[in-house]
Protein backbone atom coordinates (compact mmCIF):
# COMPACT_ATOMS: atom_id res chain seq x y z
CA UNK A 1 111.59 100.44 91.10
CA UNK A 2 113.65 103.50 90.04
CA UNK A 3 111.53 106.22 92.00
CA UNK A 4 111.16 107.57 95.81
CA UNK A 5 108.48 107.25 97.77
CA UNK A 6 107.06 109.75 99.86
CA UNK A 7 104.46 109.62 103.08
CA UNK A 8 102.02 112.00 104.56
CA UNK A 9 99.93 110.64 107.43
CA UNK A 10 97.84 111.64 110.66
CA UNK A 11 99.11 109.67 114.09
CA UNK A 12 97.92 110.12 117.29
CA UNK A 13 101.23 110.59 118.80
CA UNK A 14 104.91 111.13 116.99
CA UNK A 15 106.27 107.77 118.16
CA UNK A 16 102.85 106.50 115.94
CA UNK A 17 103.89 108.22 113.25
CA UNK A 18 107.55 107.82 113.19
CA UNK A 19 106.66 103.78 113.16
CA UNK A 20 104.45 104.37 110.73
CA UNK A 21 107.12 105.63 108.38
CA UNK A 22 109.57 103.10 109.45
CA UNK A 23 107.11 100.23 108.64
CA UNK A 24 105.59 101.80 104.93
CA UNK A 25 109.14 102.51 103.84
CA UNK A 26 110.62 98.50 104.49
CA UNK A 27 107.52 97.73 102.64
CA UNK A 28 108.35 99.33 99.64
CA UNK A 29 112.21 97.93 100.38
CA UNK A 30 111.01 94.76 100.27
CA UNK A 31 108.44 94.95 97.06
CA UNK A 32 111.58 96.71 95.39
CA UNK A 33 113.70 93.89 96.23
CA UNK A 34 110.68 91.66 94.83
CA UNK A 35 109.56 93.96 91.57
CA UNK A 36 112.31 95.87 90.46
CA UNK A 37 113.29 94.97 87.14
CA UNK A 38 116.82 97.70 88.05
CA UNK A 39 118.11 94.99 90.72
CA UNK A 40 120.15 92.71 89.31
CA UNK A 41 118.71 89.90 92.34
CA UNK A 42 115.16 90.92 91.97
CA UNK A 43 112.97 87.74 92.01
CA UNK A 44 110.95 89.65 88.54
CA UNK A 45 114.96 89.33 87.02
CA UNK A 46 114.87 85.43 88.11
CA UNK A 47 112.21 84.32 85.92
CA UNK A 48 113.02 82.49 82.58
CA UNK A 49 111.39 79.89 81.26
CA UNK A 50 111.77 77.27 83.99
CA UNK A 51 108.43 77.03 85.61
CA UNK A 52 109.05 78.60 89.09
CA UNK A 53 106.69 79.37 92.48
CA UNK A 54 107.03 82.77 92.93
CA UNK A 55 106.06 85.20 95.94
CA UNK A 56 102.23 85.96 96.60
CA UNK A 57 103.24 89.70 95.81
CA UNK A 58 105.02 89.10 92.28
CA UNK A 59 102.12 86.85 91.38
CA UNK A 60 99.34 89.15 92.15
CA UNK A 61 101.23 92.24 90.05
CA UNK A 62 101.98 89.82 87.07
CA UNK A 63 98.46 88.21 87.09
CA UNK A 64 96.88 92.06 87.03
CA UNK A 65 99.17 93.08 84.70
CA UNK A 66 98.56 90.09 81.74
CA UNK A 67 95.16 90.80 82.32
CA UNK A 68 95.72 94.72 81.64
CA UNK A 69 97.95 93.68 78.76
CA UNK A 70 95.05 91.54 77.10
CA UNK A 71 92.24 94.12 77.97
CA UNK A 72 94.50 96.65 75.76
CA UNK A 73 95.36 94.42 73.15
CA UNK A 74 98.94 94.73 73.84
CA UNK A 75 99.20 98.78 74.30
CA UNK A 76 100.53 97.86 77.53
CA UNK A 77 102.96 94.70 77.77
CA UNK A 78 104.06 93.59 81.00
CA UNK A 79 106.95 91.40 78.46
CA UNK A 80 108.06 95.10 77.10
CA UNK A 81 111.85 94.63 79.13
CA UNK A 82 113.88 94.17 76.09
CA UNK A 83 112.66 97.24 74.85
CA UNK A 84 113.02 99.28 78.01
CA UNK A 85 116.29 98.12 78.75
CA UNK A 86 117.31 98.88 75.36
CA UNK A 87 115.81 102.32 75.50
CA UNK A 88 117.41 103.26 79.11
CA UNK A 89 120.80 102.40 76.94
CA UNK A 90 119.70 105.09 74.05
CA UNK A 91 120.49 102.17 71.77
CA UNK A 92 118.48 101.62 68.96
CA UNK A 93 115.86 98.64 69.26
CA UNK A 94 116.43 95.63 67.06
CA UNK A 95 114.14 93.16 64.75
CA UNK A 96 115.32 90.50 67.81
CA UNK A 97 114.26 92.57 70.40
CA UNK A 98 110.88 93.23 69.48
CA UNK A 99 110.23 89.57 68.97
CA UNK A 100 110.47 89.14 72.58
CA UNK A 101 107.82 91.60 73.89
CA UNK A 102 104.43 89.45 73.65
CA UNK A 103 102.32 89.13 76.74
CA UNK A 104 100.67 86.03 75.47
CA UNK A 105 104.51 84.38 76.00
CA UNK A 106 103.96 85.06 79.54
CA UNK A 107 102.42 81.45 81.69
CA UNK A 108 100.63 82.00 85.09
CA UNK A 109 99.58 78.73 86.81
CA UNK A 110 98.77 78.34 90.39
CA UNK A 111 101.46 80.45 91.83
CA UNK A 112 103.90 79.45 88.74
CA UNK A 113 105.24 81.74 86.47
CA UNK A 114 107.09 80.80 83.01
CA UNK A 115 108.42 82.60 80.05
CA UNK A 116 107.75 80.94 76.62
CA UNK A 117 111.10 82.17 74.97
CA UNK A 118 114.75 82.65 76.06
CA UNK A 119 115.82 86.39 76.75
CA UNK A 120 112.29 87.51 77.94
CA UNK A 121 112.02 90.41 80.41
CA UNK A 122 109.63 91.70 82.65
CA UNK A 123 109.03 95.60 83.22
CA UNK A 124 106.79 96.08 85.84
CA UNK A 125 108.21 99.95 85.92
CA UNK A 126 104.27 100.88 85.01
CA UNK A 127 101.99 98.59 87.87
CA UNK A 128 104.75 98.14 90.89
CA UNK A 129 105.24 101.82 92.19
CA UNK A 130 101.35 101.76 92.29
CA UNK A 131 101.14 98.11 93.47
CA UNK A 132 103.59 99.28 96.13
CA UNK A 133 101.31 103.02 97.10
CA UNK A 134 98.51 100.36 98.24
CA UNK A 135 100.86 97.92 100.12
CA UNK A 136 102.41 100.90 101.94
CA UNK A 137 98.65 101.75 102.64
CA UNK A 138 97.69 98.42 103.88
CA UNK A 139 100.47 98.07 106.11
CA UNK A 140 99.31 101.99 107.78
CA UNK A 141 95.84 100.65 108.01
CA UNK A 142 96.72 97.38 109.81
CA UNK A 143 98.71 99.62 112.42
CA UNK A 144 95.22 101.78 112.71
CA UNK A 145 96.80 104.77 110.44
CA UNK A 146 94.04 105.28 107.81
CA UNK A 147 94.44 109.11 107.17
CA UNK A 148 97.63 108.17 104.69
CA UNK A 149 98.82 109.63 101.46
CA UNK A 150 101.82 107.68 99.50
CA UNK A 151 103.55 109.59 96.62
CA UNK A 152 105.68 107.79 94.38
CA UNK A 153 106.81 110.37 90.93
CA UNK A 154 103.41 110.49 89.04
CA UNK A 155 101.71 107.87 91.28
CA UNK A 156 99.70 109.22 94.09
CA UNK A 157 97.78 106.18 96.62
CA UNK A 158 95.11 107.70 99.22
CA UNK A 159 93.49 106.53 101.99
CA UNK A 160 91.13 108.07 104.29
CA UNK A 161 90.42 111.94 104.24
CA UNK A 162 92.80 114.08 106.19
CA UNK A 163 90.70 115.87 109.64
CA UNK A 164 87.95 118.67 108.63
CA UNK A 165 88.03 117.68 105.10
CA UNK A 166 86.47 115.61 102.26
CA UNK A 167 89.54 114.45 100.81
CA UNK A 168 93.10 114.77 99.56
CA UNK A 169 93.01 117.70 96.59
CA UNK A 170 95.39 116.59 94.44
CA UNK A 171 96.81 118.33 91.11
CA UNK A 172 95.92 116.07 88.09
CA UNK A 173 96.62 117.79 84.44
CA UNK A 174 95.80 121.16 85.24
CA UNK A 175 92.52 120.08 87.33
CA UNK A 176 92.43 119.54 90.93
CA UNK A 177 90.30 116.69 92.20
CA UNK A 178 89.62 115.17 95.38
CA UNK A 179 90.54 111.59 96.75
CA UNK A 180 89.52 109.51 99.04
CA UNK A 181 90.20 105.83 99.31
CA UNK A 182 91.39 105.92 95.65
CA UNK A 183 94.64 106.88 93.29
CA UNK A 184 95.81 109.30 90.34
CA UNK A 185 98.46 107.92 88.00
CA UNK A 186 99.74 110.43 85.47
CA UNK A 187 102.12 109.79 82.73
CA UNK A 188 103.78 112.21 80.34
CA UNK A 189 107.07 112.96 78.24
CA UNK A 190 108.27 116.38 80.78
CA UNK A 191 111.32 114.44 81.85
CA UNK A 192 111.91 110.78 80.26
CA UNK A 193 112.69 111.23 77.27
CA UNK A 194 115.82 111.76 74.78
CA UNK A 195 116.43 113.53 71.61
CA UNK A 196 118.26 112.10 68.39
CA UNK A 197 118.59 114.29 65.00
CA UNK A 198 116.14 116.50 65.81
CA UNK A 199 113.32 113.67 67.31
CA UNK A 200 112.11 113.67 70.80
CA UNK A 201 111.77 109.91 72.28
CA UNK A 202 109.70 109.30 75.08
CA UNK A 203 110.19 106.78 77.55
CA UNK A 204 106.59 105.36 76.82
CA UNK A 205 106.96 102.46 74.35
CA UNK A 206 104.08 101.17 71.91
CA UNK A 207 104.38 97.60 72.70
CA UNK A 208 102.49 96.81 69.78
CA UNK A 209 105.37 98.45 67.10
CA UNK A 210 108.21 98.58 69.56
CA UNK A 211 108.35 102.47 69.07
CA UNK A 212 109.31 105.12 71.84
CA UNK A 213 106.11 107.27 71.58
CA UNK A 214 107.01 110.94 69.90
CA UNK A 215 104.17 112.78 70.16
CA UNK A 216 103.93 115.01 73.49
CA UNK A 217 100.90 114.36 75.71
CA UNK A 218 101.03 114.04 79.63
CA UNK A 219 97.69 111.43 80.73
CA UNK A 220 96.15 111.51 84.42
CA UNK A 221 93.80 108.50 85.21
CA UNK A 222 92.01 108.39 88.87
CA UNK A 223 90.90 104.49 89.39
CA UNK A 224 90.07 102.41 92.77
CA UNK A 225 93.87 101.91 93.56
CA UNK A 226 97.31 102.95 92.66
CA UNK A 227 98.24 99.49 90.60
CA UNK A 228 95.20 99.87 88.40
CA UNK A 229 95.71 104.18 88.19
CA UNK A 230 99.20 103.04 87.04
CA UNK A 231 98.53 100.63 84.84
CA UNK A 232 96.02 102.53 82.87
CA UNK A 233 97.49 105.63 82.50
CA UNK A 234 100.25 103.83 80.25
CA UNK A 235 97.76 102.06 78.64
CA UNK A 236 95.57 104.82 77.86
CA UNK A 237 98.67 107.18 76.67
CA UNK A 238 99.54 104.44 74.25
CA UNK A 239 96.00 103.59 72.60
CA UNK A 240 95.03 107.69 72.79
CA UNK A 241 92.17 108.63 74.97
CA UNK A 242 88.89 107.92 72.65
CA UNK A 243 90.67 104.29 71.74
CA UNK A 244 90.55 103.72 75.60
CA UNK A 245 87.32 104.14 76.65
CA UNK A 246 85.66 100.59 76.56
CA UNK A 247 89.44 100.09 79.33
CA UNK A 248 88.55 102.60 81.00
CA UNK A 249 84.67 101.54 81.40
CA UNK A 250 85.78 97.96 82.59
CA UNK A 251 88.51 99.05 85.43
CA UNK A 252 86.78 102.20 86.28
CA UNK A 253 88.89 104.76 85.69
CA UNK A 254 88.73 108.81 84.71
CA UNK A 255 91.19 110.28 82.63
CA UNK A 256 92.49 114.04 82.44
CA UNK A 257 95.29 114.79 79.55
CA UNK A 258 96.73 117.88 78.44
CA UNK A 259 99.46 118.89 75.82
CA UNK A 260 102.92 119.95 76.95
């Protein structure tokens, strides 16, 4: 999924723990090898538009994240991989490429998945890392290891409180709010991004224009779980903060921004 994950938990013994890790990190292995639109043999990079069963996991992300992309009215596109891809190249996107990216092209039936055009491409690059934080969780819980924090670059996944306190205080934007049992996505231009005669691109894309976003604004949305906190943080950085708010009402999340 192009990003490290990192672990902080509470065991009752080291051997606890150390299984702990070993078990949360081959998750994430194995939702990368599931997800990851950067692996060539990635079951995401299989679909086309043969009609196809896919894996429980890949179904659940893609069915969350068409719904997402028709709550936003496109400001986030799970179909956005020509343009990414394109983007990762610094090549310019084309009138061909941006005919591809349309969610409503994208066919979920009873575990099925199709694409409704040759060259389509998936880019799950803003639901998986979160969709992966709560898997990693899970998997702690089931082993009894509910006092869990998973970091993955701006994603952060929490489960139970830490001993003594109320709850994990996390950095969001300049504020510093406390979690428990919920996630903080944030999403900003500080590192992705390029620079061509004298234009900063980010590596946010407007689905909607196929445009890099140039303006500079880092967004921080808290929701009920890392794939939602994920998910709406792009959405919300492309559609602006006031444009969001009805999204925001109907998945429950709280935003923070702040200029860079």
């Amino acid at each position: 999924m192009g990003t490290l994950f990192g672990v902080t938990l509470w065991a009752r013994t080291s051997a606890e723990a150390q299984l702990g890790f070993a078990r949360s990190f081959a998750r994430a292995a194995a939702l990368n090898r599931i997800l990851s639109d950067y692996e060539a043999g990635s079951e995401l990079n299989s679909l086309d538009k043969t009609p196809r069963m896919v894996s429980p996991e890949l179904y659940t992300v893609l069915r969350f994240a068409r719904g997402l992309s028709e709550a936003s009215g496109g400001a986030f596109d799970v179909t956005v991989g020509p343009l990414s891809r394109l983007w990762r190249a610094r090549a310019p996107f084309t009138a061909a490429s941006r005919s591809l990216v349309d969610w409503r092209q994208l066919y979920l039936e009873n575990g099925r998945v199709r694409l409704g055009r040759a060259g389509m491409r998936l880019d799950l690059g803003a639901v998986g890392k979160g969709y992966a934080g709560d898997e990693m969780l899970r998997v702690l819980r089931g082993m009894g290891i509910t006092r869990a924090l998973v970091a993955a670059s701006g994603d952060i996944v929490c489960g139970d409180a830490p001993p003594g306190v109320k709850g994990w205080t996390v950095g969001v934007n300049g504020f510093r709010v406390i979690l428990r049992r919920s996630a903080a996505s944030t999403s900003g231009d500080t590192h992705q991004f390029f620079e061509r005669d004298g234009k900063r691109y980010s590596h946010i894309l407007d689905p909607r224009n196929g445009e890099a976003l140039t303006d500079v604004l880092e967004v921080s949305v808290v929701a009920r779980n890392g794939m939602t906190a994920d998910g709406l943080t792009t959405a919300v950085r492309v559609m602006g903060v006031a444009a969001a708010a009805g999204l925001l009402k109907k998945y429950g999340g709280r935003v923070f921004t702040s200029r860079l």
